[in-house]
Protein backbone atom coordinates (compact mmCIF):
# COMPACT_ATOMS: atom_id res chain seq x y z
CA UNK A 1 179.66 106.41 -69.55
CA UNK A 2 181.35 106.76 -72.97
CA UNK A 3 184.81 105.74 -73.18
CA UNK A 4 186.14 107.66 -76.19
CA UNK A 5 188.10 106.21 -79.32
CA UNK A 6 190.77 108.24 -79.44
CA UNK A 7 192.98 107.89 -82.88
CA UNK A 8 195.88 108.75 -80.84
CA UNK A 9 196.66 105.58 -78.59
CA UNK A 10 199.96 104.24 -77.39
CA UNK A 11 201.66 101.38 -79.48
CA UNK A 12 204.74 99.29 -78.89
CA UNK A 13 206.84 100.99 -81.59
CA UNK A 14 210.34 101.97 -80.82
CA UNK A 15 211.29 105.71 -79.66
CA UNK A 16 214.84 104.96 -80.49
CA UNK A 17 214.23 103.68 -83.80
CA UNK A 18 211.38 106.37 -84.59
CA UNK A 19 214.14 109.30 -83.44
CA UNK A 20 217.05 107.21 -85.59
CA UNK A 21 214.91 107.74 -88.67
CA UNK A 22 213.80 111.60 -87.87
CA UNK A 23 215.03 114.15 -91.17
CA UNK A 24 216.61 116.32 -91.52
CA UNK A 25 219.43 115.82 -89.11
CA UNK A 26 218.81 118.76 -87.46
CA UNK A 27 215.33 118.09 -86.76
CA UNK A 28 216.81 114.89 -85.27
CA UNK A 29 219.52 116.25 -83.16
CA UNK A 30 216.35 118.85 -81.90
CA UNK A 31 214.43 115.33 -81.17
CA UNK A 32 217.19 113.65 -79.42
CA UNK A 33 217.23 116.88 -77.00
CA UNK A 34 214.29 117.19 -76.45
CA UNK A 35 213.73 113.50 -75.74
CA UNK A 36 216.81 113.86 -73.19
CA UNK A 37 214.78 117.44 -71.76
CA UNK A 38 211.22 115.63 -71.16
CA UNK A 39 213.21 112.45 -69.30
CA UNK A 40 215.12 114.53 -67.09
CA UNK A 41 212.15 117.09 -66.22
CA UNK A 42 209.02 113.82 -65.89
CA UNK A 43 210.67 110.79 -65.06
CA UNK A 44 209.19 109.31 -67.18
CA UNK A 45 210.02 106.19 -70.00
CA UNK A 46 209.36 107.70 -73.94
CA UNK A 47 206.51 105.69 -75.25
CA UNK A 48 205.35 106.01 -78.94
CA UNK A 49 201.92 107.58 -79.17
CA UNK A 50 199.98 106.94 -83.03
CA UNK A 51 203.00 107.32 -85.39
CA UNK A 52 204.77 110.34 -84.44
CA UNK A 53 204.37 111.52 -81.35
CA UNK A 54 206.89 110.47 -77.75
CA UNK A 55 204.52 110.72 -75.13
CA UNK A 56 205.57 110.81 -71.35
CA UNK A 57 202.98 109.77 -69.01
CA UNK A 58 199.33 109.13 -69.40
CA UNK A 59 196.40 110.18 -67.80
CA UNK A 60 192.69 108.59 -67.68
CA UNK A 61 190.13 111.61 -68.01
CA UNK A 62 186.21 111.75 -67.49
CA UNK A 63 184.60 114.62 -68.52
CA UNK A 64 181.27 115.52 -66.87
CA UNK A 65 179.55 114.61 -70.32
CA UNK A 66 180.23 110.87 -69.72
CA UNK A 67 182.81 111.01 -72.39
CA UNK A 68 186.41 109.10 -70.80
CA UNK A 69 190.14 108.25 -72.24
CA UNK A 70 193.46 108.00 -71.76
CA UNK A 71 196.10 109.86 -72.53
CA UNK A 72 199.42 111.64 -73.12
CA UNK A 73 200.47 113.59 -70.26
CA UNK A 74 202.90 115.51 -72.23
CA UNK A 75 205.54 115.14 -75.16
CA UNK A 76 206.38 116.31 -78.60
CA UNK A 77 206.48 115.39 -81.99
CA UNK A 78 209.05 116.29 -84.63
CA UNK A 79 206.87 117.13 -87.31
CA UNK A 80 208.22 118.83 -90.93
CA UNK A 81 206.87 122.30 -90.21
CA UNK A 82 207.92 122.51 -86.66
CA UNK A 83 208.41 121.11 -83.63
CA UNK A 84 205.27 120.27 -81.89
CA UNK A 85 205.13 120.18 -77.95
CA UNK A 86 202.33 119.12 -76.27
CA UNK A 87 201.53 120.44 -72.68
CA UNK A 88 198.30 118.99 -71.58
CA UNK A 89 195.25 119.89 -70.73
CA UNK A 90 195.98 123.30 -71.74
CA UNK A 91 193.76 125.04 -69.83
CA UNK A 92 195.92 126.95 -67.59
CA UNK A 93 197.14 130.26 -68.49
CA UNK A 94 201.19 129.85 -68.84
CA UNK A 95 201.51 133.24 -70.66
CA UNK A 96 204.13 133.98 -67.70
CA UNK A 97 205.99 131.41 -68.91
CA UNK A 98 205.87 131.36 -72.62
CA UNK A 99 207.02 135.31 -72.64
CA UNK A 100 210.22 134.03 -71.49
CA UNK A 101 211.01 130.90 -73.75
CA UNK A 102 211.38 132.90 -76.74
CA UNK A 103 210.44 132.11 -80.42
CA UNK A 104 207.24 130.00 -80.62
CA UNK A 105 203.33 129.45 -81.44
CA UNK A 106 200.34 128.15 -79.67
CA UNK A 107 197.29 126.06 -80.04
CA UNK A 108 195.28 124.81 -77.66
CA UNK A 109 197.25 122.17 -75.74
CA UNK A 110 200.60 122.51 -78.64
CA UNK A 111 203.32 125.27 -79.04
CA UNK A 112 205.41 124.88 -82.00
CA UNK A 113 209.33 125.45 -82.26
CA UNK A 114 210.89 125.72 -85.54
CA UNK A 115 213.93 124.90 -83.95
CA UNK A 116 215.07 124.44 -80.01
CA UNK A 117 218.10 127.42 -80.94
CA UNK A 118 214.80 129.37 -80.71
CA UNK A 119 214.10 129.26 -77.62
CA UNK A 120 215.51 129.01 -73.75
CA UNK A 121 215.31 125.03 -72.84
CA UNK A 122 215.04 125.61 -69.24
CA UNK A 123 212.20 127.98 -69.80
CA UNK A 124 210.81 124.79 -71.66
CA UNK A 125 211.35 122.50 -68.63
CA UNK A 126 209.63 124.83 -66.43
CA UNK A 127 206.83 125.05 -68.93
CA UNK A 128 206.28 121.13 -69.04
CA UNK A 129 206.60 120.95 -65.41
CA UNK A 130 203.71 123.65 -65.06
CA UNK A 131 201.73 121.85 -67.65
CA UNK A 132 201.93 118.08 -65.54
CA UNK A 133 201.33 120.02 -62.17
CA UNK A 134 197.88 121.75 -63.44
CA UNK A 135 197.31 118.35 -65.27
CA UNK A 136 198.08 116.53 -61.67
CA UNK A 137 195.27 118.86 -60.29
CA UNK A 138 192.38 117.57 -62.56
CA UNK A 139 193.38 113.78 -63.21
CA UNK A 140 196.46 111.15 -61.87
CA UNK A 141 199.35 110.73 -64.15
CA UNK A 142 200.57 107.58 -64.33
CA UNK A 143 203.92 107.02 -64.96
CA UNK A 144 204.91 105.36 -68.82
C-alpha cells in the first residue's frame, strides 16, 4: 500500500493568529464567521492545514489503488479571490442544496463565496453537514 504525500498536511500554526492577520477586514470578519459557522455545525477544534486553510476534522482514506492519506474533513480558506469552502469528498450530488445558498461556484470538492452577504449561512451549515455525513459513509472522521 502507498501512503500518499500529500502537500496539504496539518501543522501546529495558530488559527487565531492566521484569522488576526486575514486582509482586507472584510475578508476577515467573513473568516471569523465562518470559523464560528464550521464550530457550531462539526464540533470540531480549527486546526491549520498547509498555510491557509482551517480544517475541521480529518479523515484517513484508502483508495482501492493502494494509494492512502489523511485528511481534512471539511473547512475553508480565505483566499484573495474568494472564499474557498471545502466539502469533502465531493462526490455526492448536493445540487439540492447549493440552489438554495445563493451566490457561489464549484469545483470538485470547493465552492467559492466572494463574500458570506452572498449567500444564506444556514443553507451553508446544512451543506457542510451533508458533505461530513456522505464523507462518514466512505471513511471515519476523527475529531481535530
Amino acid at each position: 500500500m502507498s501512503r500518499s504525500k500529500n502537500k496539504t498536511v496539518p501543522t501546529d500554526h495558530s488559527v487565531d493568529q492566521f484569522l488576526a492577520a486575514v486582509q482586507p477586514e472584510k475578508r476577515a470578519e467573513d473568516a471569523q464567521a465562518l470559523n464560528t459557522l464550521f464550530r457550531s455545525v462539526t464540533g470540531f477544534a480549527p486546526v491549520m492545514w498547509g498555510t491557509s486553510i482551517v480544517g475541521y476534522g480529518r479523515y484517513h482514506y484508502r483508495y482501492h489503488s493502494g494509494r492512502e492519506g489523511d485528511f481534512l474533513a471539511t473547512g475553508f480558506s480565505p483566499r484573495k479571490a474568494a472564499m474557498s469552502i471545502y466539502i469533502m469528498p465531493g462526490y455526492a450530488d448536493f445540487g439540492g442544496i447549493l440552489s438554495r445558498l445563493g451566490k457561489h461556484r464549484i469545483g470538485k470538492s470547493c465552492l467559492y463565496v466572494n463574500k458570506l452577504a452572498d449567500i444564506d449561512l444556514d443553507v451553508l451549515s446544512e451543506l457542510i453537514r451533508a458533505g461530513l455525513d456522505d464523507l462518514e459513509r466512505r471513511w471515519p472522521i476523527e475529531s481535530t
